[in-house]
N, C-alpha and C. Protein backbone atom coordinates (compact mmCIF):
# COMPACT_ATOMS: atom_id res chain seq x y z
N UNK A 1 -6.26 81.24 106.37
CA UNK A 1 -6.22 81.19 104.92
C UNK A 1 -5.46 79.95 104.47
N UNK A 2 -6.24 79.00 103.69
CA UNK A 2 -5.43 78.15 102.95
C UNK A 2 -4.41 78.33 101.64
N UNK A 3 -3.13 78.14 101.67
CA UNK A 3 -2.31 78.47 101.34
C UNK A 3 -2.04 77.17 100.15
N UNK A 4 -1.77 76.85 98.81
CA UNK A 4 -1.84 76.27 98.31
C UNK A 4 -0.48 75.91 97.12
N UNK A 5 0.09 74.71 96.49
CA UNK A 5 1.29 74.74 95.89
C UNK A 5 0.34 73.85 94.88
N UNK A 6 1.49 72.88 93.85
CA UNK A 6 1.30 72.16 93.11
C UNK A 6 0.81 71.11 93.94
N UNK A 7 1.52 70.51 94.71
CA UNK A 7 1.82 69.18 95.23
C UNK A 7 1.48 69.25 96.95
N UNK A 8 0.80 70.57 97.55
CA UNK A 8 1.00 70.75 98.86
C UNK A 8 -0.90 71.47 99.40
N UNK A 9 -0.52 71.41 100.36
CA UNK A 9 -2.37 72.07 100.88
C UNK A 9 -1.31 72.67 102.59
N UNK A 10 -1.45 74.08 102.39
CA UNK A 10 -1.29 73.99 103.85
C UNK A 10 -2.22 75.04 104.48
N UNK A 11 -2.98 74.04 105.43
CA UNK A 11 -4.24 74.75 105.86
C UNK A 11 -3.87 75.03 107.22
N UNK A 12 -4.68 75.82 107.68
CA UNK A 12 -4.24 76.45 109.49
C UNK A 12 -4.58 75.66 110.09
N UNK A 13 -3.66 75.49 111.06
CA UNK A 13 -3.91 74.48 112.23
C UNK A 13 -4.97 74.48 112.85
N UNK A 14 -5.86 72.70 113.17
CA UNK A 14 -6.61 73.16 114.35
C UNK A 14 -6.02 71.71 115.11
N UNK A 15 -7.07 71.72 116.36
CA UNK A 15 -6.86 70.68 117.29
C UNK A 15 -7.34 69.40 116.63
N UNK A 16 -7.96 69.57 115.54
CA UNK A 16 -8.03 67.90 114.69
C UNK A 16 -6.74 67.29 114.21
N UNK A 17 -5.57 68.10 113.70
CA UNK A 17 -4.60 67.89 113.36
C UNK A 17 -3.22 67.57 114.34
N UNK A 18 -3.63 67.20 115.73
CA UNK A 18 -2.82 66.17 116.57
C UNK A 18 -2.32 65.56 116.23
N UNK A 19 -3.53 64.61 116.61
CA UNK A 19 -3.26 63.20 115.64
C UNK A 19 -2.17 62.80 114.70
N UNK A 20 -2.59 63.63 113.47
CA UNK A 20 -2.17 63.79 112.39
C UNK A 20 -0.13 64.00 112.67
N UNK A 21 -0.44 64.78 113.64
CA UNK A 21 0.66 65.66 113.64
C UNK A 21 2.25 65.06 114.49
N UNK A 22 1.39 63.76 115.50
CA UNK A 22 1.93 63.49 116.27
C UNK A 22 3.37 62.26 115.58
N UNK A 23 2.82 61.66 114.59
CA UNK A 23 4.00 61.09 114.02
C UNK A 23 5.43 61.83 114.00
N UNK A 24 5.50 63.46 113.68
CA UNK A 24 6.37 64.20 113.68
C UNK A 24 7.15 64.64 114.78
N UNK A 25 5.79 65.23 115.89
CA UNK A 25 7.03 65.35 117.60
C UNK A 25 6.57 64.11 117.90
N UNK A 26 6.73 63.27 117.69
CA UNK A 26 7.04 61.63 118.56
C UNK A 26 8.58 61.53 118.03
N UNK A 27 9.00 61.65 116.66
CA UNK A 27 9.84 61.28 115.90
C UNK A 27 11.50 61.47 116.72
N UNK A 28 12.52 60.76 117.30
CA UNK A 28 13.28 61.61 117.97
C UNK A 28 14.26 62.34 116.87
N UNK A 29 14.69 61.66 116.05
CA UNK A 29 15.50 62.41 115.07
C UNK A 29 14.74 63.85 114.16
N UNK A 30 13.58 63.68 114.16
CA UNK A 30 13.27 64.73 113.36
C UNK A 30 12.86 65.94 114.47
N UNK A 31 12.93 65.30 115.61
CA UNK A 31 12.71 66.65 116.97
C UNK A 31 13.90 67.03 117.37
N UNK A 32 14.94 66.65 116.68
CA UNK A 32 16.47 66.72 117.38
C UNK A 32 16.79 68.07 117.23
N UNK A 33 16.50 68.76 116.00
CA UNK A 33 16.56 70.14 115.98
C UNK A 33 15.62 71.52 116.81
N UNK A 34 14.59 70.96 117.13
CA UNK A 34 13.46 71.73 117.66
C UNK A 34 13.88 72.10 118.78
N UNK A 35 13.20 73.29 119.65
CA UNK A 35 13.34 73.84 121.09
C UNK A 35 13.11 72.99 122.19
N UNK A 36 12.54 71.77 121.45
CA UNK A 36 11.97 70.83 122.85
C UNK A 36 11.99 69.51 122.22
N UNK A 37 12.07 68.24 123.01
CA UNK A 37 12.27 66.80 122.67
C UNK A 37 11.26 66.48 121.91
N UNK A 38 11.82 65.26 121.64
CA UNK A 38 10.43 64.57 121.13
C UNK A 38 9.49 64.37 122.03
N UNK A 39 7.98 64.04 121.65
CA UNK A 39 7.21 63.62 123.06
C UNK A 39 6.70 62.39 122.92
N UNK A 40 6.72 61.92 124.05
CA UNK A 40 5.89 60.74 123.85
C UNK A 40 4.59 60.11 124.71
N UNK A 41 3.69 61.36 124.57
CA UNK A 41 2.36 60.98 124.64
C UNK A 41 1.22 61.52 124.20
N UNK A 42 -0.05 60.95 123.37
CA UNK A 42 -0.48 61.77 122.26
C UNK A 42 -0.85 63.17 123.05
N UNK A 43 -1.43 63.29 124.75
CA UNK A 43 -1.76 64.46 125.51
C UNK A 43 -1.27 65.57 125.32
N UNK A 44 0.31 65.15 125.09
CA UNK A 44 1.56 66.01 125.14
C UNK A 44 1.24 66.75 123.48
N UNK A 45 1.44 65.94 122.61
CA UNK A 45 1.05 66.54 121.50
C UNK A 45 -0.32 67.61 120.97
N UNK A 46 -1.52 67.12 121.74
CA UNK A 46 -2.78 68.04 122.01
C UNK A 46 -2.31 69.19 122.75
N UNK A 47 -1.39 69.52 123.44
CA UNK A 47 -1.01 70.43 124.84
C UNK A 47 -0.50 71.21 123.70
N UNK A 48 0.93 70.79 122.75
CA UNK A 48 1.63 71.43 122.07
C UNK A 48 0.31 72.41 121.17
N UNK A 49 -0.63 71.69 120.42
CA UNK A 49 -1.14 72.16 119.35
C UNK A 49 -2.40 73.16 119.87
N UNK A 50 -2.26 73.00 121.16
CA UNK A 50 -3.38 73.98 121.67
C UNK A 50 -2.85 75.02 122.33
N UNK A 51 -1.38 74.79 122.65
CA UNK A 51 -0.96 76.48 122.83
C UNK A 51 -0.62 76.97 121.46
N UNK A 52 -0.38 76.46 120.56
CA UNK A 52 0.18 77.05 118.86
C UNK A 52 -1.85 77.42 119.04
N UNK A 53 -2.29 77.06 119.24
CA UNK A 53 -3.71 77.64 118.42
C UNK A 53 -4.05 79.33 119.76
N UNK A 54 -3.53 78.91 120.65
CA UNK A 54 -3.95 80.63 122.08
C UNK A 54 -3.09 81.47 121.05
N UNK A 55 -1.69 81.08 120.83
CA UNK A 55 -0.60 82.07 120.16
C UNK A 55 -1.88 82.44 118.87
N UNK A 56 -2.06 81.65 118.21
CA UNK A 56 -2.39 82.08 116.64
C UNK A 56 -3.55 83.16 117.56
N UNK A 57 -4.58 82.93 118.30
CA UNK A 57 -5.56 83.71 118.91
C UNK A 57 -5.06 85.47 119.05
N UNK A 58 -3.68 85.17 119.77
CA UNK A 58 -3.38 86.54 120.21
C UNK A 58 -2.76 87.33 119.25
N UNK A 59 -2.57 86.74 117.38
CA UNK A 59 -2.57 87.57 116.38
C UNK A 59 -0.52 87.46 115.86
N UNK A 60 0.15 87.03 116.69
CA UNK A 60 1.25 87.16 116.63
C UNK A 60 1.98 85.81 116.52
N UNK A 61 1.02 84.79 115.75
CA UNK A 61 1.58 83.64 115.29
C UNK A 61 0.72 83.13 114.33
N UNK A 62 0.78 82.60 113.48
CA UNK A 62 0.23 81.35 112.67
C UNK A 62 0.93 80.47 112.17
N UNK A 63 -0.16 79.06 112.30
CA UNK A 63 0.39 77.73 112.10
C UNK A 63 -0.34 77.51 111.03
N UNK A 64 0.41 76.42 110.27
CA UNK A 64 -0.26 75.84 108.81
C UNK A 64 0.32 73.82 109.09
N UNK A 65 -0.89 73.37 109.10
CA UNK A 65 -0.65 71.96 108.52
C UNK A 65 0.00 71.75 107.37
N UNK A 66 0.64 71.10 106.49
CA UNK A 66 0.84 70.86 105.43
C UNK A 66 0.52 69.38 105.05
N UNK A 67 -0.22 69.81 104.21
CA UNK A 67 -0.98 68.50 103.39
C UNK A 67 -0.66 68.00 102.17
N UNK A 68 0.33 66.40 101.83
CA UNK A 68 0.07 66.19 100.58
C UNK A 68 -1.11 65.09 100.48
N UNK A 69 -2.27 65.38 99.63
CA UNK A 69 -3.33 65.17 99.66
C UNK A 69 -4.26 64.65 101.23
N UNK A 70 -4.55 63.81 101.87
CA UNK A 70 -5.10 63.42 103.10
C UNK A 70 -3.93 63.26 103.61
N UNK A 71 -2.54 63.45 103.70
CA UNK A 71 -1.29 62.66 104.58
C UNK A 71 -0.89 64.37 105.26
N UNK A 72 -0.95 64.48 106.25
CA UNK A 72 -0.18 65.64 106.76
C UNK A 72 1.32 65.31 106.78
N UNK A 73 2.11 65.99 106.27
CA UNK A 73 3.23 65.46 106.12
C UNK A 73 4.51 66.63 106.88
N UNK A 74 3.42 67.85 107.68
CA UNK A 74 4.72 68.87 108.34
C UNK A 74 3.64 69.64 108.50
N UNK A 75 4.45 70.86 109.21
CA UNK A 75 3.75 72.29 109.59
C UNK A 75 4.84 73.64 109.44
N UNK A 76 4.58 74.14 108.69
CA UNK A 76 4.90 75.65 108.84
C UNK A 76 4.57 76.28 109.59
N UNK A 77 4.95 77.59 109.78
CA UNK A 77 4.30 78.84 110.74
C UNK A 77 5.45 80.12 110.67
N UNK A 78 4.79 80.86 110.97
CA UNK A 78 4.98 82.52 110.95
C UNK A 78 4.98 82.82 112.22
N UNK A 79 6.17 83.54 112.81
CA UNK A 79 6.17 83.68 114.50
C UNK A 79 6.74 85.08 114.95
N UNK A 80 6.54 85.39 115.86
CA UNK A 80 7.13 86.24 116.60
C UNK A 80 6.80 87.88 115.14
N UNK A 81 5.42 87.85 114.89
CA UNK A 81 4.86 88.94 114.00
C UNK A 81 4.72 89.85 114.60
N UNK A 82 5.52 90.63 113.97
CA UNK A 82 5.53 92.73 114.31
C UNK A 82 5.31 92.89 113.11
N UNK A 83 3.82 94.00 113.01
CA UNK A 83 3.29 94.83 112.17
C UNK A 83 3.72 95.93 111.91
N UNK A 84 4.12 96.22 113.03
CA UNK A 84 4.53 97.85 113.17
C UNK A 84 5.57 98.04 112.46
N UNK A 85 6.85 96.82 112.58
CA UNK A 85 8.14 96.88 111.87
C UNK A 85 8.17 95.89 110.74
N UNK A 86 6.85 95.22 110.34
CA UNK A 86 7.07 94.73 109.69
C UNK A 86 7.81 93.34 109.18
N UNK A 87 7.62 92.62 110.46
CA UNK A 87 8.98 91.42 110.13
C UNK A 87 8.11 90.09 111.16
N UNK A 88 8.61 89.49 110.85
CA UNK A 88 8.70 88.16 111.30
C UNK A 88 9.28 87.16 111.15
N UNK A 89 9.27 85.73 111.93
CA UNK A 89 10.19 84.68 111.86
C UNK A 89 9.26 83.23 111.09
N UNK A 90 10.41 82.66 110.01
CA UNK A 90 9.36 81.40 109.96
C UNK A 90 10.36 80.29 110.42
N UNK A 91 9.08 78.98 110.35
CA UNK A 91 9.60 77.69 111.18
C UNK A 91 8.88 76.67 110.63
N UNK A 92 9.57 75.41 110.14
CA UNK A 92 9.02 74.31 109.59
C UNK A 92 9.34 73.01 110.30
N UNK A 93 8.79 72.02 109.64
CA UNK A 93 8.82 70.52 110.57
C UNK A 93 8.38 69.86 109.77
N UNK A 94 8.84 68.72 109.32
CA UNK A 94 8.40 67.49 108.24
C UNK A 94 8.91 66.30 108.81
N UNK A 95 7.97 65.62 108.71
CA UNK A 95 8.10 64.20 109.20
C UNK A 95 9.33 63.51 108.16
N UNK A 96 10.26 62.95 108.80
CA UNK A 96 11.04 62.30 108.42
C UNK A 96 11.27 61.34 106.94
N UNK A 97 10.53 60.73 106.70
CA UNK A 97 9.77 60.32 105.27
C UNK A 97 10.00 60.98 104.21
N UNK A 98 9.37 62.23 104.39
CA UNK A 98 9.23 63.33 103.48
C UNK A 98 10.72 64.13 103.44
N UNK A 99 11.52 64.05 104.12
CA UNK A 99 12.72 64.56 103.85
C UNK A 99 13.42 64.43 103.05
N UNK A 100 14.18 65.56 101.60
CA UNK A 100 14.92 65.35 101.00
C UNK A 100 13.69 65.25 99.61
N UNK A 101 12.60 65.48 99.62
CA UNK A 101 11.80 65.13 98.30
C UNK A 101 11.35 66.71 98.07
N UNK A 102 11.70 67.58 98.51
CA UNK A 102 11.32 69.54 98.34
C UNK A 102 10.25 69.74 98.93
N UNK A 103 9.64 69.00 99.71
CA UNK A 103 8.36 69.41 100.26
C UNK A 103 8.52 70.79 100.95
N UNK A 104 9.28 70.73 101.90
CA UNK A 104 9.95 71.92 102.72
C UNK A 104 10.61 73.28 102.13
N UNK A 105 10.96 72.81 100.96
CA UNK A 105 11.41 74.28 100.13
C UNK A 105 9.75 74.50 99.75
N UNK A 106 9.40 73.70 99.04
CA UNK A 106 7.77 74.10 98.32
C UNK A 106 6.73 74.78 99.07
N UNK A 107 6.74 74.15 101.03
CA UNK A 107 5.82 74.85 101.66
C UNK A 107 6.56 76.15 102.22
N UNK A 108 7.88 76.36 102.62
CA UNK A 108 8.00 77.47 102.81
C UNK A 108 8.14 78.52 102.07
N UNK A 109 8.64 78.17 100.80
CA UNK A 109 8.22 79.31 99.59
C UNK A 109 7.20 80.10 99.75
N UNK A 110 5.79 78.93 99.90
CA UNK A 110 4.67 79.79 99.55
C UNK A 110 3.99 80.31 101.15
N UNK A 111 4.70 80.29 101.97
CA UNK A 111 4.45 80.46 103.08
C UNK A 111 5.58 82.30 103.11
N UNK A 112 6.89 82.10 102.41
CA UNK A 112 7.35 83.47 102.14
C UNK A 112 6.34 84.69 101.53
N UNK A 113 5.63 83.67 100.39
CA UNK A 113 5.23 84.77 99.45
C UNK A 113 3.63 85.04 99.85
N UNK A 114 3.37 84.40 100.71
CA UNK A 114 2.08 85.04 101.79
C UNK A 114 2.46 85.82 102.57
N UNK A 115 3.44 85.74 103.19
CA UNK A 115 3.77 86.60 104.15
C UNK A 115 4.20 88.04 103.68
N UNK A 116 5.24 87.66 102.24
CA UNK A 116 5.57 89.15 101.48
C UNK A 116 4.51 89.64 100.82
N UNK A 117 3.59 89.15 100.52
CA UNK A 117 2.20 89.72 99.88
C UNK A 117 0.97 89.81 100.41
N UNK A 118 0.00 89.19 100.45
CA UNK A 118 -1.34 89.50 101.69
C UNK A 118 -0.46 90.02 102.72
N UNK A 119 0.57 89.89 103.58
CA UNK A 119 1.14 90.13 104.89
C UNK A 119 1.66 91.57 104.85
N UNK A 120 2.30 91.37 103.81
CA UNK A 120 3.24 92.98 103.90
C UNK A 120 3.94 93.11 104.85
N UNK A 121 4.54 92.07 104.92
CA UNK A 121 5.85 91.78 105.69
C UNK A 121 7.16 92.33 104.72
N UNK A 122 7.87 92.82 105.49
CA UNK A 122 9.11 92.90 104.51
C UNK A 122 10.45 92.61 104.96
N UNK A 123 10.59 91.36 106.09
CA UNK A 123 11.64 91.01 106.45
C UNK A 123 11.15 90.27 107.41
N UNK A 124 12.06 88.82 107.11
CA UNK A 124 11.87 87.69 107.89
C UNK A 124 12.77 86.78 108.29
N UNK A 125 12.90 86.31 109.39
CA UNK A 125 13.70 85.64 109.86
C UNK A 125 14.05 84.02 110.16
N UNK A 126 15.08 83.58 110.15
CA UNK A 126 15.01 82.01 110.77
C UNK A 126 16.32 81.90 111.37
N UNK A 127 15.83 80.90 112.43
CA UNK A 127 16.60 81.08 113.99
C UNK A 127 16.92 79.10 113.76
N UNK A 128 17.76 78.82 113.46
CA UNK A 128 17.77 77.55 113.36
C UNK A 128 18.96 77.10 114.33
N UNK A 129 18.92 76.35 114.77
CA UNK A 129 19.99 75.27 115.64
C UNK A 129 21.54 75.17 114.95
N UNK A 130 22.68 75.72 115.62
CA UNK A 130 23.70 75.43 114.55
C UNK A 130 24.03 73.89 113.80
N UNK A 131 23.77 73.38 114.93
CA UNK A 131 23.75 71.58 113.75
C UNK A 131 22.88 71.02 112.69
N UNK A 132 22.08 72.06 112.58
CA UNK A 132 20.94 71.82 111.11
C UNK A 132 21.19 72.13 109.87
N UNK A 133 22.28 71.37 109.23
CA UNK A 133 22.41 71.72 108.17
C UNK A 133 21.36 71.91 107.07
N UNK A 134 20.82 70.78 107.25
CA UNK A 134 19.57 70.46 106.46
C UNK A 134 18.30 71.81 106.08
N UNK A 135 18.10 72.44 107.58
CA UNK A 135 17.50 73.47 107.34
C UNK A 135 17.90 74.67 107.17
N UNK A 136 19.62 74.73 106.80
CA UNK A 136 20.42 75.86 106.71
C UNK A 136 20.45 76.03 105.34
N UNK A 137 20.49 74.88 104.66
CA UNK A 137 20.31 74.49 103.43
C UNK A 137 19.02 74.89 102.52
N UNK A 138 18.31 74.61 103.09
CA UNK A 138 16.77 75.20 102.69
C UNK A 138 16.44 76.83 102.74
N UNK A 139 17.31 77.23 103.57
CA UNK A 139 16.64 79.00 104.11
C UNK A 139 17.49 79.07 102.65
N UNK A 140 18.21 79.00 102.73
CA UNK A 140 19.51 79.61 101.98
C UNK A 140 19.10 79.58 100.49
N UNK A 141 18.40 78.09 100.26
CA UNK A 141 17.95 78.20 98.77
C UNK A 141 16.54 78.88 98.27
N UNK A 142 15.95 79.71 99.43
CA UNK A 142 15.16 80.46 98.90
C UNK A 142 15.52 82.15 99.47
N UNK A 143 16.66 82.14 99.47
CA UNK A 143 17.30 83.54 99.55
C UNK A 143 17.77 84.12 100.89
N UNK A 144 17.78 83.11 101.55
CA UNK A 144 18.09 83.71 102.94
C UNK A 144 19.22 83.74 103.15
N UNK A 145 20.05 85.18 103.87
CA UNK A 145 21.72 85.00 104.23
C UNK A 145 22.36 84.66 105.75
N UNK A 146 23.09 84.48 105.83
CA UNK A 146 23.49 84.46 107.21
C UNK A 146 23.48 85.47 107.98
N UNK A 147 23.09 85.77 109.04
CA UNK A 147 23.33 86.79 110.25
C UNK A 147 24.27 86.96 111.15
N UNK A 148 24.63 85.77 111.27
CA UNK A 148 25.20 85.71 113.25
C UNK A 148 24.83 84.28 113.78
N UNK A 149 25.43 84.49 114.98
CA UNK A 149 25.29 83.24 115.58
C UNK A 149 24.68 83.46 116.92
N UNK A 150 24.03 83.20 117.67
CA UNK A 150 23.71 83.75 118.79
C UNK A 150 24.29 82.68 120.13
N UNK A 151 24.84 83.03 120.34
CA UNK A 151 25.82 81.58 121.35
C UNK A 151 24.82 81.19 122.76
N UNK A 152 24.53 79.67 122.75
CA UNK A 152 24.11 79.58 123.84
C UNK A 152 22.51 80.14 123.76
N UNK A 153 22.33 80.15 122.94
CA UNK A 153 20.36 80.88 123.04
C UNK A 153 19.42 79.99 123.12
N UNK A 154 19.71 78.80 123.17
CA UNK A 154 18.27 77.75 123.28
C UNK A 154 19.04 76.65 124.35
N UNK A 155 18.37 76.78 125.55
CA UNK A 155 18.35 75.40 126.27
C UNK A 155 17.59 74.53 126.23
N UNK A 156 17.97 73.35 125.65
CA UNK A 156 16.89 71.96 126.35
C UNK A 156 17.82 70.68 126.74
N UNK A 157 17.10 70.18 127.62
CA UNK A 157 17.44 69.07 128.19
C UNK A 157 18.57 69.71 129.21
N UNK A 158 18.53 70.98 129.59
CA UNK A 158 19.72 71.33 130.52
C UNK A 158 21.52 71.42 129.70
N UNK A 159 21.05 71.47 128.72
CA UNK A 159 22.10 72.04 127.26
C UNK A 159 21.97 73.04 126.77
N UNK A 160 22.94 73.84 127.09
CA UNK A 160 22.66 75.43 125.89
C UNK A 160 23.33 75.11 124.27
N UNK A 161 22.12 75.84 123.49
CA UNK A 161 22.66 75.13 121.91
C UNK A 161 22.99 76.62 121.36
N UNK A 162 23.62 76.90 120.52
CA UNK A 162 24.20 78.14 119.42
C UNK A 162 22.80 78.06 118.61
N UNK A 163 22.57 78.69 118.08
CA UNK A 163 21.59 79.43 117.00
C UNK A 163 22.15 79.85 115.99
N UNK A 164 21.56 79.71 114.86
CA UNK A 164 22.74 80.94 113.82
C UNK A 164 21.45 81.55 113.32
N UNK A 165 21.01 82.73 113.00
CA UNK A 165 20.40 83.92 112.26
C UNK A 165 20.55 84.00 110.97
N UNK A 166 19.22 83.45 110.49
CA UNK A 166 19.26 83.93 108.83
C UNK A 166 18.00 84.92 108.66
N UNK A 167 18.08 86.01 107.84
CA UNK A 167 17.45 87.03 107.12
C UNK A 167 17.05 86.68 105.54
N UNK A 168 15.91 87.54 105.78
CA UNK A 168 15.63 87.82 104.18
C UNK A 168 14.78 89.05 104.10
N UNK A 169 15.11 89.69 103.17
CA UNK A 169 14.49 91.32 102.95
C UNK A 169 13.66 91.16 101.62
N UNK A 170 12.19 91.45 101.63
CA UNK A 170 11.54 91.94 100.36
C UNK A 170 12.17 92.46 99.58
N UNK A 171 12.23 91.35 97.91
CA UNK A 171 12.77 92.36 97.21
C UNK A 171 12.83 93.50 97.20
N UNK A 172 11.18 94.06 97.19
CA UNK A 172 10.77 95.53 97.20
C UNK A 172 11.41 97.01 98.39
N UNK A 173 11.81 95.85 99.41
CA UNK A 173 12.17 96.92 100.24
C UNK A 173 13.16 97.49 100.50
N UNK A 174 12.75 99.34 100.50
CA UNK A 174 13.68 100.38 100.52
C UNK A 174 14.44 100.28 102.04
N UNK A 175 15.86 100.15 101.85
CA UNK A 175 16.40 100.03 103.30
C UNK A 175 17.62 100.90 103.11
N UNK A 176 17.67 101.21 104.17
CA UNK A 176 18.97 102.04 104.13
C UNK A 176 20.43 101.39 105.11
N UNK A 177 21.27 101.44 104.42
CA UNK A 177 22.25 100.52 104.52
C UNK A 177 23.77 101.12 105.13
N UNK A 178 22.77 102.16 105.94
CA UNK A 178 24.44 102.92 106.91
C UNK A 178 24.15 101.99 108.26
């Protein structure tokens, strides 16, 4: 489903959007936060976007390009989806350029309010790197609180990094709070 803003197009990933995509994991500063380096070869980037497309297959992920007009300028996605409980995690990426102009509040907004509406999701998560302010900053300004920290939960490069846990609950949803 294409997902749509004022200023944004974010359509589901396919394997045409490599290419496109590869300016972003080539980038080393803008991969500095991610689970894995930057890469540097376009193969590597086809490899990445063709296991995000098996995941989207097996129902428990989706990816979105984000488009301002012909320029892909990032990708959203919805991860680690339980129906049963209702929840999931989101995750963004914007090419460096585009940083600091709201693109990233704008696509994940409407990437929330797909997920809280067609989805019927009612609780979602983000697992961000403790040195990301930038994207701590963003959860936060569309309602997300802090959780926790999870120490040591992501290795790369043979480095264990801290995580911190942010939440957000459907307005709508009845929770019980013992």
């Amino acid at each position: 489903m294409i997902l749509e803003t004022n200023r944004l197009r974010l359509a589901p990933l396919q394997m045409r959007d490599a290419q496109s995509l590869l300016s972003i994991l080539g980038d080393q500063e803008t991969m500095k936060f991610w689970h894995r380096p930057a890469i540097a070869r376009a193969t590597t980037g086809s490899e990445i976007i063709a296991s995000q497309l098996a995941a989207m297959a097996d129902g428990q992920f989706l990816y979105w390009t984000v488009w301002r007009g012909d320029d892909a300028i990032g990708s959203v996605d919805l991860s680690a989806l339980d129906f049963a409980q209702l929840r999931g995690e989101v995750g963004f990426l914007f090419r460096r350029d585009q940083w600091g102009l709201g693109y990233g509040r704008e696509a994940t907004a409407a990437l929330l309010a797909h997920a809280f509406g067609p989805l019927k999701l009612e609780r979602l998560e983000a697992r961000i790197l403790a040195g990301n302010r930038r994207a701590k900053r963003l959860v936060m300004a569309l309602g997300f609180l802090p959780e926790g920290r999870l120490a040591g939960h992501l290795l790369r490069d043979g480095v264990r990094h801290d995580v911190d846990v942010f939440g957000l609950l459907n307005k709508s949803t009845k929770k019980n709070g013992a």
